[in-house]
C-alpha atoms as a PDB file:
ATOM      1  CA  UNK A   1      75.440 100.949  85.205  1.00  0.00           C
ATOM      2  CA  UNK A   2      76.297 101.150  89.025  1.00  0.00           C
ATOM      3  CA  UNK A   3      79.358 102.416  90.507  1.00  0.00           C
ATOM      4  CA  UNK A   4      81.662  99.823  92.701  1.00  0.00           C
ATOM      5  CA  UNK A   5      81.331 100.721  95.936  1.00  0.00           C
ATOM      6  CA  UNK A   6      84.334 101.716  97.254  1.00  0.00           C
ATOM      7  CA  UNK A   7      86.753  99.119  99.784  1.00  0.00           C
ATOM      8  CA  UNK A   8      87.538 101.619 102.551  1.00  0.00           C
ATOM      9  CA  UNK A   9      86.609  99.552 105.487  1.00  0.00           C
ATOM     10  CA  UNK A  10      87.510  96.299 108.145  1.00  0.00           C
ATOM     11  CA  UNK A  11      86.543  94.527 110.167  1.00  0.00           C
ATOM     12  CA  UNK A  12      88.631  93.922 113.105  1.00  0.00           C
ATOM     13  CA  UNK A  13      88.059  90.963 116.076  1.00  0.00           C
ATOM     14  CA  UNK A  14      90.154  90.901 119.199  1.00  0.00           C
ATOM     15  CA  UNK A  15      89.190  87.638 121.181  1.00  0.00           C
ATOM     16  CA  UNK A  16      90.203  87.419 124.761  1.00  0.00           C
ATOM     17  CA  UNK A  17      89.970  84.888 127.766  1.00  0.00           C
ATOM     18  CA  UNK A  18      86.879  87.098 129.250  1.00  0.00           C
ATOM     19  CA  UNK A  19      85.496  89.339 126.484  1.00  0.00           C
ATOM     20  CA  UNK A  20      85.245  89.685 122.649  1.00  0.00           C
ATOM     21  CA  UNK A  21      85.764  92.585 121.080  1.00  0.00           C
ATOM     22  CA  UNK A  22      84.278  93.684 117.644  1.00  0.00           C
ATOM     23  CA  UNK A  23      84.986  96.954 115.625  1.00  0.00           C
ATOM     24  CA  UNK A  24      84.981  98.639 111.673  1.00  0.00           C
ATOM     25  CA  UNK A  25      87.949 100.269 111.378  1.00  0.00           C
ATOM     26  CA  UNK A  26      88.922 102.705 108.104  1.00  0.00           C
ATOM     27  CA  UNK A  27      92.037 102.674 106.638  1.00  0.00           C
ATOM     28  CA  UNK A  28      93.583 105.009 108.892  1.00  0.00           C
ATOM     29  CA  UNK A  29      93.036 103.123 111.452  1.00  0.00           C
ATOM     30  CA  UNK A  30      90.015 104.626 112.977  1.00  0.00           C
ATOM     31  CA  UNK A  31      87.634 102.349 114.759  1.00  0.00           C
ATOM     32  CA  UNK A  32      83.968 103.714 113.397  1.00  0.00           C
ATOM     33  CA  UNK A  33      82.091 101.371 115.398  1.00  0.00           C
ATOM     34  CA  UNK A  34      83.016  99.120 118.159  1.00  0.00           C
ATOM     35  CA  UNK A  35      81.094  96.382 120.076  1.00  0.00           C
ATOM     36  CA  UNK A  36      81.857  93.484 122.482  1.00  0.00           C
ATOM     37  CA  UNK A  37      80.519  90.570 124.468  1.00  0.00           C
ATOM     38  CA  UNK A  38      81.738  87.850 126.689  1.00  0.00           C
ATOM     39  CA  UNK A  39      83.638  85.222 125.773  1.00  0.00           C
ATOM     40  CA  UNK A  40      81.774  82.513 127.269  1.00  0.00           C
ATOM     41  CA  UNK A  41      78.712  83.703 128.357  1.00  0.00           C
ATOM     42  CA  UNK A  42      76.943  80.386 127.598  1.00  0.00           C
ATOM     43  CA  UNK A  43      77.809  76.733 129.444  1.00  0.00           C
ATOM     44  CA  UNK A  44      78.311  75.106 125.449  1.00  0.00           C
ATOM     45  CA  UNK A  45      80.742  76.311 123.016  1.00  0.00           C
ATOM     46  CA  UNK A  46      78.274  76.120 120.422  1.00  0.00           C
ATOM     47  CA  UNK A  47      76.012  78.868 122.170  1.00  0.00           C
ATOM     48  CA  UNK A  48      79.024  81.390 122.497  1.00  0.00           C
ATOM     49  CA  UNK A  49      80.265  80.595 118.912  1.00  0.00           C
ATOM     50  CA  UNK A  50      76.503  81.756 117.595  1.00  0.00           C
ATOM     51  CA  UNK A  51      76.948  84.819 120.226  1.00  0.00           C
ATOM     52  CA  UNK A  52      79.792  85.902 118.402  1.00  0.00           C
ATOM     53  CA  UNK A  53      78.259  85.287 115.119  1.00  0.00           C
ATOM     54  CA  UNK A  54      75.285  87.272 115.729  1.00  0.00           C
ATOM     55  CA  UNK A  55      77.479  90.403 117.269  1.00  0.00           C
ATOM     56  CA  UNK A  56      79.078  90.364 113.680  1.00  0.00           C
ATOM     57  CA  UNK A  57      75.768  90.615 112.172  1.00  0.00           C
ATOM     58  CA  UNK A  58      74.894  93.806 114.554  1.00  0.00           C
ATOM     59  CA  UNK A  59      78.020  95.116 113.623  1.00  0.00           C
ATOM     60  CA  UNK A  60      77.659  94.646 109.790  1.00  0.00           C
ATOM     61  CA  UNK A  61      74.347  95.262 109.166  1.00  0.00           C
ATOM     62  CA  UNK A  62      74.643  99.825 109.213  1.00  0.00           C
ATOM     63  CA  UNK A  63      76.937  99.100 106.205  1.00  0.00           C
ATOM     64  CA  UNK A  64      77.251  97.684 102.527  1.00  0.00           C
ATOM     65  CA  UNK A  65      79.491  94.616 103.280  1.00  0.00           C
ATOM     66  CA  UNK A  66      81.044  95.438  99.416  1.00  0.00           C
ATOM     67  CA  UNK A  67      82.802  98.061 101.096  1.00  0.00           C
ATOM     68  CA  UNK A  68      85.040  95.653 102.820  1.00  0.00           C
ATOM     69  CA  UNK A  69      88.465  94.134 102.398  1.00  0.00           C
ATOM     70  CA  UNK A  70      87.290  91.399 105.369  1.00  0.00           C
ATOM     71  CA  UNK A  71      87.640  90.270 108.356  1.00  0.00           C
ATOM     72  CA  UNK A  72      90.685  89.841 110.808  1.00  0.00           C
ATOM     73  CA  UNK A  73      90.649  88.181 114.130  1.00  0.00           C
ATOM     74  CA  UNK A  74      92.888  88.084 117.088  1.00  0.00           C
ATOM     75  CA  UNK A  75      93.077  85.053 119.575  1.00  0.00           C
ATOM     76  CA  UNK A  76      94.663  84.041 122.476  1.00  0.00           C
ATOM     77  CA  UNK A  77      97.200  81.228 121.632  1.00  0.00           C
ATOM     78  CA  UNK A  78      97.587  79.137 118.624  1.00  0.00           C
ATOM     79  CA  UNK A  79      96.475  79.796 114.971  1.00  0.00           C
ATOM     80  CA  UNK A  80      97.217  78.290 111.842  1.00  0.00           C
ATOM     81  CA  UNK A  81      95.483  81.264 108.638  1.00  0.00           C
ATOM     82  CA  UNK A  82      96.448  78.781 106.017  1.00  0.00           C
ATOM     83  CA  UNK A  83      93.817  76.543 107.239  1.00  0.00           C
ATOM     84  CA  UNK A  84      91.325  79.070 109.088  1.00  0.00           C
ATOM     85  CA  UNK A  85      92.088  77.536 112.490  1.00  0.00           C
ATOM     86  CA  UNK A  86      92.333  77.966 116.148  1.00  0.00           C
ATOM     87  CA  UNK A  87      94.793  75.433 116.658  1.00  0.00           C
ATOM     88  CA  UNK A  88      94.785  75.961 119.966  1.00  0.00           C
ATOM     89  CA  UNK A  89      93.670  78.598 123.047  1.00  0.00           C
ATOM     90  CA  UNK A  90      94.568  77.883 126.741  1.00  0.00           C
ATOM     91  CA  UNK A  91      92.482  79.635 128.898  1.00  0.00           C
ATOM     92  CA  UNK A  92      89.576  79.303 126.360  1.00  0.00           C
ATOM     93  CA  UNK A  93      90.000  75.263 125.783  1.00  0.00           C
ATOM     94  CA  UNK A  94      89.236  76.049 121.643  1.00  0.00           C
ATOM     95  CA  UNK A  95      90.986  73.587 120.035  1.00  0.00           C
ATOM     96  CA  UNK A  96      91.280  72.487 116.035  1.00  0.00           C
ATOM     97  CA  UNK A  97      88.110  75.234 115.969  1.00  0.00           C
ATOM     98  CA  UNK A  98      87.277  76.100 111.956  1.00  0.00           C
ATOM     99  CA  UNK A  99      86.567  79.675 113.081  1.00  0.00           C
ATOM    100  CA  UNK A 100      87.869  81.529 109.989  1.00  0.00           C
ATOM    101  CA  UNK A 101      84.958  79.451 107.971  1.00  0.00           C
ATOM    102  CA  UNK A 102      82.817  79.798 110.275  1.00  0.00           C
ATOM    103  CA  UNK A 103      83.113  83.899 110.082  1.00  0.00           C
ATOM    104  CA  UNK A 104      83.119  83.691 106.091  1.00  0.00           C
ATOM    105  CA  UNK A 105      80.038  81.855 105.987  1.00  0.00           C
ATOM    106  CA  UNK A 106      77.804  83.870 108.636  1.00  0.00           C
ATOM    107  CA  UNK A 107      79.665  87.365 106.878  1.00  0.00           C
ATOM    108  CA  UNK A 108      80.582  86.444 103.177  1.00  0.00           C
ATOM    109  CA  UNK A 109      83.811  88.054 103.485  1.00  0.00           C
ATOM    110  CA  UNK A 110      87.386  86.804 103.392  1.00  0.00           C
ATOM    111  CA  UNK A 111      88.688  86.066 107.023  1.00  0.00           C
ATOM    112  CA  UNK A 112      92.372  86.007 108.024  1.00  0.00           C
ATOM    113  CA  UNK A 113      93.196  84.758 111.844  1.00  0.00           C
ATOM    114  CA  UNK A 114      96.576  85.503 114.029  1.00  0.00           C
ATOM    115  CA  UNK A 115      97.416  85.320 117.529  1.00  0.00           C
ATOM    116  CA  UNK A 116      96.323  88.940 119.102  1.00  0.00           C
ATOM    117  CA  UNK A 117     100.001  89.594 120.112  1.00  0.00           C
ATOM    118  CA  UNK A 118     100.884  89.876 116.520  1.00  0.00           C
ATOM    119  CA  UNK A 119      97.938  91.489 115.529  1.00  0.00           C
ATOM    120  CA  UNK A 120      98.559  93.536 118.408  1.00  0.00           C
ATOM    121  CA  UNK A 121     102.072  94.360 117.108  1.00  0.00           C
ATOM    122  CA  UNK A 122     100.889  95.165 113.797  1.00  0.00           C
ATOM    123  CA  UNK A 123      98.637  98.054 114.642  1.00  0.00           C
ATOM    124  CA  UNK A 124     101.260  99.825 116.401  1.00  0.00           C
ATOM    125  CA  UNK A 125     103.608  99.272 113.524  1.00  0.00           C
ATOM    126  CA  UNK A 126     101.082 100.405 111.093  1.00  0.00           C
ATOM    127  CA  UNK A 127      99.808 102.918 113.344  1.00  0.00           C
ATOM    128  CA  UNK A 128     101.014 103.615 116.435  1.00  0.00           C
ATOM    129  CA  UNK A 129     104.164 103.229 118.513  1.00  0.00           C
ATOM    130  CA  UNK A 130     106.362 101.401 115.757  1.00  0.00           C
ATOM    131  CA  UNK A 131     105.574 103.281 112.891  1.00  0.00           C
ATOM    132  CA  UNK A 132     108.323 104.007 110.799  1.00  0.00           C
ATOM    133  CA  UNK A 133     110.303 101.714 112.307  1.00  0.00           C
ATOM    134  CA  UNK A 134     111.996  98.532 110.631  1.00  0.00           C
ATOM    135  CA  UNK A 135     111.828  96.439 113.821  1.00  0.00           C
ATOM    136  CA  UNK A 136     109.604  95.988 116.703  1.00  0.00           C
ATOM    137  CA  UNK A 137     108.227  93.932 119.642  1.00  0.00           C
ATOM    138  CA  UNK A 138     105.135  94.304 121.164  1.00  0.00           C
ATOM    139  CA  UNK A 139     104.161  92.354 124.488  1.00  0.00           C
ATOM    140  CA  UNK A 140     100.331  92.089 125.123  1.00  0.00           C
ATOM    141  CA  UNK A 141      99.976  91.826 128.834  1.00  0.00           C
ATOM    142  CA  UNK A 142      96.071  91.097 129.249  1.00  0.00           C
ATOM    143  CA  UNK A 143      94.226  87.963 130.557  1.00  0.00           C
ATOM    144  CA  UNK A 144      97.721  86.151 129.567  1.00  0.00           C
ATOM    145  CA  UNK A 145     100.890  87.611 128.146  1.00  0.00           C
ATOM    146  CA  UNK A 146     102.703  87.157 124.764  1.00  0.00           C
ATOM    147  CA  UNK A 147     104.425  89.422 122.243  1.00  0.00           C
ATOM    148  CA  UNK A 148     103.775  89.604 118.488  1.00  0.00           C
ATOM    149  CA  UNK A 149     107.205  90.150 116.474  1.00  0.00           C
ATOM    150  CA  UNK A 150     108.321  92.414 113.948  1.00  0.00           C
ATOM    151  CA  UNK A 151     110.861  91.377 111.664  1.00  0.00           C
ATOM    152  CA  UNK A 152     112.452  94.131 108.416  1.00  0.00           C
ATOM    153  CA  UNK A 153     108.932  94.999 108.259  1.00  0.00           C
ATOM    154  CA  UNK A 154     107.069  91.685 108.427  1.00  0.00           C
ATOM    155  CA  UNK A 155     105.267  89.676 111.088  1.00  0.00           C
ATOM    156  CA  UNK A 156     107.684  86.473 112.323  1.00  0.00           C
ATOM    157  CA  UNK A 157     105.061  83.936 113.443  1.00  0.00           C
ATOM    158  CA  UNK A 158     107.544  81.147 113.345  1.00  0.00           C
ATOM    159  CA  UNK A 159     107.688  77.463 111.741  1.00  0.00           C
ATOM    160  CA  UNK A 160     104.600  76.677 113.978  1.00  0.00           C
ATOM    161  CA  UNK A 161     102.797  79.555 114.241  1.00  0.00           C
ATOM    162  CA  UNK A 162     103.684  79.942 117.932  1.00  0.00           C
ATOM    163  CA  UNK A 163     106.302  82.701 118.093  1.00  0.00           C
ATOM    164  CA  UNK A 164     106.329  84.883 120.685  1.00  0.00           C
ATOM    165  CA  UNK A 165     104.327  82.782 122.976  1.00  0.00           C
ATOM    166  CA  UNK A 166     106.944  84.166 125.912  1.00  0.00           C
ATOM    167  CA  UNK A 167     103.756  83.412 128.188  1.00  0.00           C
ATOM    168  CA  UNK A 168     104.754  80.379 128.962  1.00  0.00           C
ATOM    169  CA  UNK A 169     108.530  81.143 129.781  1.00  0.00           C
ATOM    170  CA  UNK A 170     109.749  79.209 132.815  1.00  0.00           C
ATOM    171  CA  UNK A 171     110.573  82.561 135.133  1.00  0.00           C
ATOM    172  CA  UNK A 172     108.064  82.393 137.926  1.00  0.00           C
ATOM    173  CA  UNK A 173     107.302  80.573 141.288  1.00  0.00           C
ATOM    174  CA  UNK A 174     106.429  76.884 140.591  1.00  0.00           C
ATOM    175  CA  UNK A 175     103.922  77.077 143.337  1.00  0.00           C
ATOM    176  CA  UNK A 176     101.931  78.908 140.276  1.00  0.00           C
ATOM    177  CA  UNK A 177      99.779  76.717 137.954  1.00  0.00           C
ATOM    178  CA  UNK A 178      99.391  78.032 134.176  1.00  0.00           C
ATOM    179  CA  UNK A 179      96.362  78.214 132.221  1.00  0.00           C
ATOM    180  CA  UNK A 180      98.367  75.464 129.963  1.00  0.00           C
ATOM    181  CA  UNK A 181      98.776  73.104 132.608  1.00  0.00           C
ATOM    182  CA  UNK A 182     102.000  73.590 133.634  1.00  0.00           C
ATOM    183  CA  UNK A 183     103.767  75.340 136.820  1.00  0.00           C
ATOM    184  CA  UNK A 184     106.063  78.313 137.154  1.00  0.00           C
ATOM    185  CA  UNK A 185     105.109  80.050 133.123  1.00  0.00           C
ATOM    186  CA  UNK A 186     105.419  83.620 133.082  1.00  0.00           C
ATOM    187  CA  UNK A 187     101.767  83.907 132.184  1.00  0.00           C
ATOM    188  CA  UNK A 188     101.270  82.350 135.628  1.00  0.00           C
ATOM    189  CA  UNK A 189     102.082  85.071 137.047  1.00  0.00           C
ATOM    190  CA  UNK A 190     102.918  88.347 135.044  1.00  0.00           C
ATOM    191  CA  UNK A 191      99.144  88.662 133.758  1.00  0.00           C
ATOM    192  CA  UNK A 192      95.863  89.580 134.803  1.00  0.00           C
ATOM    193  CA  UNK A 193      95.366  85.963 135.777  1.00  0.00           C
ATOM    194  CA  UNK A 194      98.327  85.338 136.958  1.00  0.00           C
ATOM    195  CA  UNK A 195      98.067  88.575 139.331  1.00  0.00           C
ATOM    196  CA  UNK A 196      95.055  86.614 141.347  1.00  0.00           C
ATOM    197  CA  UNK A 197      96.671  83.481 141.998  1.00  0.00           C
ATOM    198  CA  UNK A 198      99.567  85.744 143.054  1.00  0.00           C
ATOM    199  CA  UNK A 199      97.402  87.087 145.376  1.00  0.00           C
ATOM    200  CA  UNK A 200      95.357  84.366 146.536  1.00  0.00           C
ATOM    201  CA  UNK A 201      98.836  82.658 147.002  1.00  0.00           C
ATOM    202  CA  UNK A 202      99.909  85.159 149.716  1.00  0.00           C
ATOM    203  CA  UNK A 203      96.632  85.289 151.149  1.00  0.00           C
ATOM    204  CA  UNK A 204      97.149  81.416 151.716  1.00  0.00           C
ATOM    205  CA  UNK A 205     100.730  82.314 153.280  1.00  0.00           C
ATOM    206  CA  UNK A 206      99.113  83.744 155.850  1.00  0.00           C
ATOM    207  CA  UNK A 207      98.841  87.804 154.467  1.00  0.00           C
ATOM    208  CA  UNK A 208      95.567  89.833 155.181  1.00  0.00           C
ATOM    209  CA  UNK A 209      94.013  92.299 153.191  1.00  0.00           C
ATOM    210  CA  UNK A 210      90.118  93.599 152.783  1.00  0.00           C
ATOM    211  CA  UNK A 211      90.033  91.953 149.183  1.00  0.00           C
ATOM    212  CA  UNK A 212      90.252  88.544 151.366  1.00  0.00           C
ATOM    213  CA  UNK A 213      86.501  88.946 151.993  1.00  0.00           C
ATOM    214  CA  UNK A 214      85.582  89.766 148.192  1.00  0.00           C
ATOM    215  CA  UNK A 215      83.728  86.750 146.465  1.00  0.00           C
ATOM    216  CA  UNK A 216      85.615  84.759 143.982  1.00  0.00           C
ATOM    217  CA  UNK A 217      84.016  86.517 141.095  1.00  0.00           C
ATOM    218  CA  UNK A 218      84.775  90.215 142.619  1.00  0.00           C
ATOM    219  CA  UNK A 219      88.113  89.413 142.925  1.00  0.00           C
ATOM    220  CA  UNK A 220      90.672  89.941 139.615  1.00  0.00           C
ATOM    221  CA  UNK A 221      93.215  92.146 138.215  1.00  0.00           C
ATOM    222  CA  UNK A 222      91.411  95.124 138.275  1.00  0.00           C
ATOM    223  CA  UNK A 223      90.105  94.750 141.713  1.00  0.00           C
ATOM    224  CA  UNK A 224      93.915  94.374 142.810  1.00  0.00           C
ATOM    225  CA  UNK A 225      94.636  97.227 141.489  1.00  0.00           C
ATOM    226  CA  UNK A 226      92.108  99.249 143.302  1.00  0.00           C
ATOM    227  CA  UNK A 227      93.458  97.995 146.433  1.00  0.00           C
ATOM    228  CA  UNK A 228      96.418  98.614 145.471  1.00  0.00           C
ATOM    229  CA  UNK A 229      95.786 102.501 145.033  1.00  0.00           C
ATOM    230  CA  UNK A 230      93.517 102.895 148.190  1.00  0.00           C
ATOM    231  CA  UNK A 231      97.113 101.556 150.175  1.00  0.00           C
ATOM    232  CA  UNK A 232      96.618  98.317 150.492  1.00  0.00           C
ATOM    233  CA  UNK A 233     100.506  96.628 150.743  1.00  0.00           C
ATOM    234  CA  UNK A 234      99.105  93.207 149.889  1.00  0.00           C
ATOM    235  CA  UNK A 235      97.478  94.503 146.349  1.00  0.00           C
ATOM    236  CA  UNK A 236     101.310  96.400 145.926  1.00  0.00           C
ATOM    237  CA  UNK A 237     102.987  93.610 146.694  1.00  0.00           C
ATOM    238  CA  UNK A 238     101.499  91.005 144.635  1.00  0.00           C
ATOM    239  CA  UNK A 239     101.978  93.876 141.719  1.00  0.00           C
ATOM    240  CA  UNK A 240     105.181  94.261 142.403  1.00  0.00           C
ATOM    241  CA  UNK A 241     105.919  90.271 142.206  1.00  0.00           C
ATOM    242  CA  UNK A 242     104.088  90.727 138.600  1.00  0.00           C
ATOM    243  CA  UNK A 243     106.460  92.884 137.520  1.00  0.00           C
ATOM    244  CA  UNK A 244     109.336  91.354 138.723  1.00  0.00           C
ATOM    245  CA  UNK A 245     108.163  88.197 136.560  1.00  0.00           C
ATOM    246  CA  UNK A 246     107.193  90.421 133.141  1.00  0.00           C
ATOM    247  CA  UNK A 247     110.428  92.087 133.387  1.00  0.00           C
ATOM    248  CA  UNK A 248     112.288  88.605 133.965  1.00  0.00           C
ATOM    249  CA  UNK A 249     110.720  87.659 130.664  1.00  0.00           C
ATOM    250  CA  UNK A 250     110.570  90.551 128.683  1.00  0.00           C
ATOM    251  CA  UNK A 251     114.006  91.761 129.192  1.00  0.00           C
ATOM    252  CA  UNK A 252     114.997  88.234 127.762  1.00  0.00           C
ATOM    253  CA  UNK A 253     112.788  89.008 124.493  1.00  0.00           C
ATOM    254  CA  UNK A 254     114.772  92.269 124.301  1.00  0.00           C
ATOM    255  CA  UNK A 255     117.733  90.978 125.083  1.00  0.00           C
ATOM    256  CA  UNK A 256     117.390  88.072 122.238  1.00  0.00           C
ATOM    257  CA  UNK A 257     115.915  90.445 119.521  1.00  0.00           C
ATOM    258  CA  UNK A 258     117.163  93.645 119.970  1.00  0.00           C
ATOM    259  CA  UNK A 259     114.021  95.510 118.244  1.00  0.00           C
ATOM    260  CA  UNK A 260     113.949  99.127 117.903  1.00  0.00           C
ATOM    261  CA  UNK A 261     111.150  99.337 119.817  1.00  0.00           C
ATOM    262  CA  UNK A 262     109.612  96.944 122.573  1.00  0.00           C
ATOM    263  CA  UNK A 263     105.944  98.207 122.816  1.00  0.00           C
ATOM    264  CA  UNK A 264     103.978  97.572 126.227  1.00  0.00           C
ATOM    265  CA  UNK A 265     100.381  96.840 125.264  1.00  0.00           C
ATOM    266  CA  UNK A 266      97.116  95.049 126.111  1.00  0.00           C
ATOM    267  CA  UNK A 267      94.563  95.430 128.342  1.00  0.00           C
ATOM    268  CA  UNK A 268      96.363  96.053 131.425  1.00  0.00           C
ATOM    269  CA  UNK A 269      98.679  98.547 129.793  1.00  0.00           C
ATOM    270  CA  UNK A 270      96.495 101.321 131.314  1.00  0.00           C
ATOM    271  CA  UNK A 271      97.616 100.735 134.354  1.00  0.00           C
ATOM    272  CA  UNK A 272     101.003 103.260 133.844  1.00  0.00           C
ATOM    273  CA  UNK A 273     102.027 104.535 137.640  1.00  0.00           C
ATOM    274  CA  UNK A 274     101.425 100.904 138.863  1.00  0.00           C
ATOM    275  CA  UNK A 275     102.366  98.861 136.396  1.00  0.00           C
ATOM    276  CA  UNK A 276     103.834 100.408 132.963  1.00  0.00           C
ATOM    277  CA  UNK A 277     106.285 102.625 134.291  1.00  0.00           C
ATOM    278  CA  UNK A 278     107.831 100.246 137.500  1.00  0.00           C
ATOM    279  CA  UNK A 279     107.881  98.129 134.433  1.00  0.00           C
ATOM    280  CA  UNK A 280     109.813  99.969 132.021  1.00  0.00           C
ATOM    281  CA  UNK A 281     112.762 100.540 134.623  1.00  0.00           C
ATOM    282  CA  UNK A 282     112.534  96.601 135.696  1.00  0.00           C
ATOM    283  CA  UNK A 283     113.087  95.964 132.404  1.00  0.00           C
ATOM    284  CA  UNK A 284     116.116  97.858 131.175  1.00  0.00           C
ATOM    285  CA  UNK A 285     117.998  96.862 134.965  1.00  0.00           C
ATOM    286  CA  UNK A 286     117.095  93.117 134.388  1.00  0.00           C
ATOM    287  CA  UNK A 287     118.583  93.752 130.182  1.00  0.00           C
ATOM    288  CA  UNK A 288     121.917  93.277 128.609  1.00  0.00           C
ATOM    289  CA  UNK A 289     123.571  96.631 128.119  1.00  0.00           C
ATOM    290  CA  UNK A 290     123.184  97.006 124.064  1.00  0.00           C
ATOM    291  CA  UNK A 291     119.548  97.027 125.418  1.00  0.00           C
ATOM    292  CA  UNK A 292     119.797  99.421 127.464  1.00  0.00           C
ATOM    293  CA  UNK A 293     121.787 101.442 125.462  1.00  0.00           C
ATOM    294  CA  UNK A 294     119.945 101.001 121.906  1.00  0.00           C
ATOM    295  CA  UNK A 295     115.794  99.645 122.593  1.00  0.00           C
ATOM    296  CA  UNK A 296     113.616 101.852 123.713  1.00  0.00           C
ATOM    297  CA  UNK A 297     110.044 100.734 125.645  1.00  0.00           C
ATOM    298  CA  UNK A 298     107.411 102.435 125.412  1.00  0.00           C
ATOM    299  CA  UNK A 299     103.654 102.655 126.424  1.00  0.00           C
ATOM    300  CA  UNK A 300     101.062 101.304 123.120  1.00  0.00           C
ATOM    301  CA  UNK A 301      99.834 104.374 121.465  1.00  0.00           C
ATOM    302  CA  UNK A 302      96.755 102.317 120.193  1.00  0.00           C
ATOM    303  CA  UNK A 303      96.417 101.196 124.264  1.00  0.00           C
ATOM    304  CA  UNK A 304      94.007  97.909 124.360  1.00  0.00           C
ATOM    305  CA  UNK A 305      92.580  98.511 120.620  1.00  0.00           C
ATOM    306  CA  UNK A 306      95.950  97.558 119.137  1.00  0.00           C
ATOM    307  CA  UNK A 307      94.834  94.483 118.509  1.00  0.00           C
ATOM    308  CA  UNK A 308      91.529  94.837 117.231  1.00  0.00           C
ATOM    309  CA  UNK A 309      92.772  97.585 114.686  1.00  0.00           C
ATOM    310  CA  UNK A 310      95.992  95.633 114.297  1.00  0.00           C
ATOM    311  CA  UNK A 311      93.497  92.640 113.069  1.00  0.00           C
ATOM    312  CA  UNK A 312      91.414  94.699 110.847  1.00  0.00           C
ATOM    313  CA  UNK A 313      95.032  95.713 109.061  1.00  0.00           C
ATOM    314  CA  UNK A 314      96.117  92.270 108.653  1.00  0.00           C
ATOM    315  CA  UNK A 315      95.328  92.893 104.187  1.00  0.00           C
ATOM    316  CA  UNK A 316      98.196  94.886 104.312  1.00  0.00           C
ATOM    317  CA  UNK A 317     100.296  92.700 105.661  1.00  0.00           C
ATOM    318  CA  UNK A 318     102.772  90.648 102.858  1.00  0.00           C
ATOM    319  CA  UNK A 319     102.564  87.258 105.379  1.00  0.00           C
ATOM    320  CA  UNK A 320      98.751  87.304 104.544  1.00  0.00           C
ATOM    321  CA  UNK A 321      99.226  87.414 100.891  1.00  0.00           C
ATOM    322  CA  UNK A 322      96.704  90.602  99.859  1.00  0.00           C
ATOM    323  CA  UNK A 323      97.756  93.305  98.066  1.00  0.00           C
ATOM    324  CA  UNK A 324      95.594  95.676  99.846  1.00  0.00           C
ATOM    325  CA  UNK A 325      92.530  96.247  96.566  1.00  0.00           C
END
């Protein structure tokens, strides 16, 4: 007779508004092997759901698939696990999407689904900046912006699966339009997205800057940035309007929850002299004094792979009903 192989091994999905991101992580945490495409690289859905479905097969095919729990994924907005479905994602129009089955089917292993803000959170509880701690917030600020909740040790999704969805927070300029339709959301303008129609909002009031000449598609957070760095005062102070709006929202969150820990995370979370740190200070002078006095926030220690490793962990997790074997 055979030995069992041993189950040592996850996979982990982070899905974002402009790339995918797909990675086997041990149980330590460690991504082994990490891959990504874009999110909607193809004009039909259909073509970009089969992209993603052949990246897992890359992914999976180096290894014996009996050496793994299964599959998490991480979206952008609305998911309900109990029925394997993307109830809803703003800026990437998936709606009632069967994505968990469609996983299973194309892998043969069990898939669980969360927003990425929780998944997000989870790593860094597991792993990284909350570990060891009973309570803990982390805010993803990325493509959008939301925060995954950490509650005596267990992930608080809410009664509809949309907690922590501080994205769409009424705290900035109505002149902004959100990816969900409606006008002044956080996510309108405290996230990468939000950043550029910051921007392109002040260009339109009349301000100049060289990134005025860039082509539509040259011109996004990153880009800003840049600008911002090589002394351009436009790029600083559309940034600086950004941060004003996160710390409008997020000092709320703290100020509501009290965590141990609010955690600073996602994609943009590299950005520390420019964004992180002016951040961190906006924060605790926008917060109610027990904040101040008792919450600390901090940079992710996973940076942007909390959620993908967060996502991978989600069989440990009590919410999700595995015991881990």
């Amino acid at each position: 007779m055979g030995t069992q192989a041993t189950t040592d091994l996850t996979v982990g999905i982070d899905i974002g508004a402009t790339k995918i991101l797909l990675g086997v992580v041990d149980q330590t945490g460690q991504i082994l092997h990490k891959t990504g495409i874009e999110s909607w690289q193809y004009p039909k859905l259909e073509d970009n759901l089969a992209n993603l479905l052949d990246a897992l097969d890359e992914l999976l095919a180096p290894y014996d698939r009996a050496r793994f729990h299964g599959i998490g994924a991480g979206l952008p907005g609305t998911v309900d696990d109990a029925r394997g479905l993307v109830v809803y994602t703003p800026n990437l129009r998936w709606q009632n999407l069967p994505l968990a089955a469609m996983l299973q089917d194309r892998a043969g292993l069990r898939v669980h689904l969360i927003q990425d803000t929780g998944a997000a959170a989870w790593g860094e509880y597991l792993f990284g900046a909350g570990a060891g701690l009973a309570n803990a917030v982390c805010a993803t600020i990325g493509s959008g912006v939301a925060c995954g909740i950490i509650i005596d040790g267990r992930l608080y999704g809410g009664a509809h699966h949309t907690a922590g969805e501080i994205g769409h927070l009424r705290v900035a300029d109505e002149s902004l339009v959100c990816g969900c339709g409606a006008r002044g959301c956080l996510e309108a303008g405290g996230s990468g997205l939000g950043l550029v129609k910051v921007f392109r909002r002040n260009l339109a009031g009349g301000a100049r800057s060289p990134l005025a000449d860039l082509p539509p598609a040259a011109l996004d957070a990153h880009a800003i940035f840049d600008g911002a760095r090589a002394g351009d005062p436009v790029c600083a102070g559309a940034i600086d309007e950004m941060v004003h709006y996160l710390a409008l929202g997020l000092s709320a969150v703290a100020t509501t929850l009290t965590p141990d820990v609010l955690i600073l995370s996602g994609g943009l979370s590299r950005e520390r002299d420019l964004l992180v740190n002016p951040l961190m200070e906006r924060i605790m002078e926008y917060s109610y004094r027990t904040v101040r006095d008792h919450v600390r926030v901090v940079p992710a220690a996973l940076g942007p792979d909390a959620p993908l490793i967060g996502a991978a962990a989600l069989h440990l997790a009590p919410e999700y009903g595995a015991t881990g074997n």
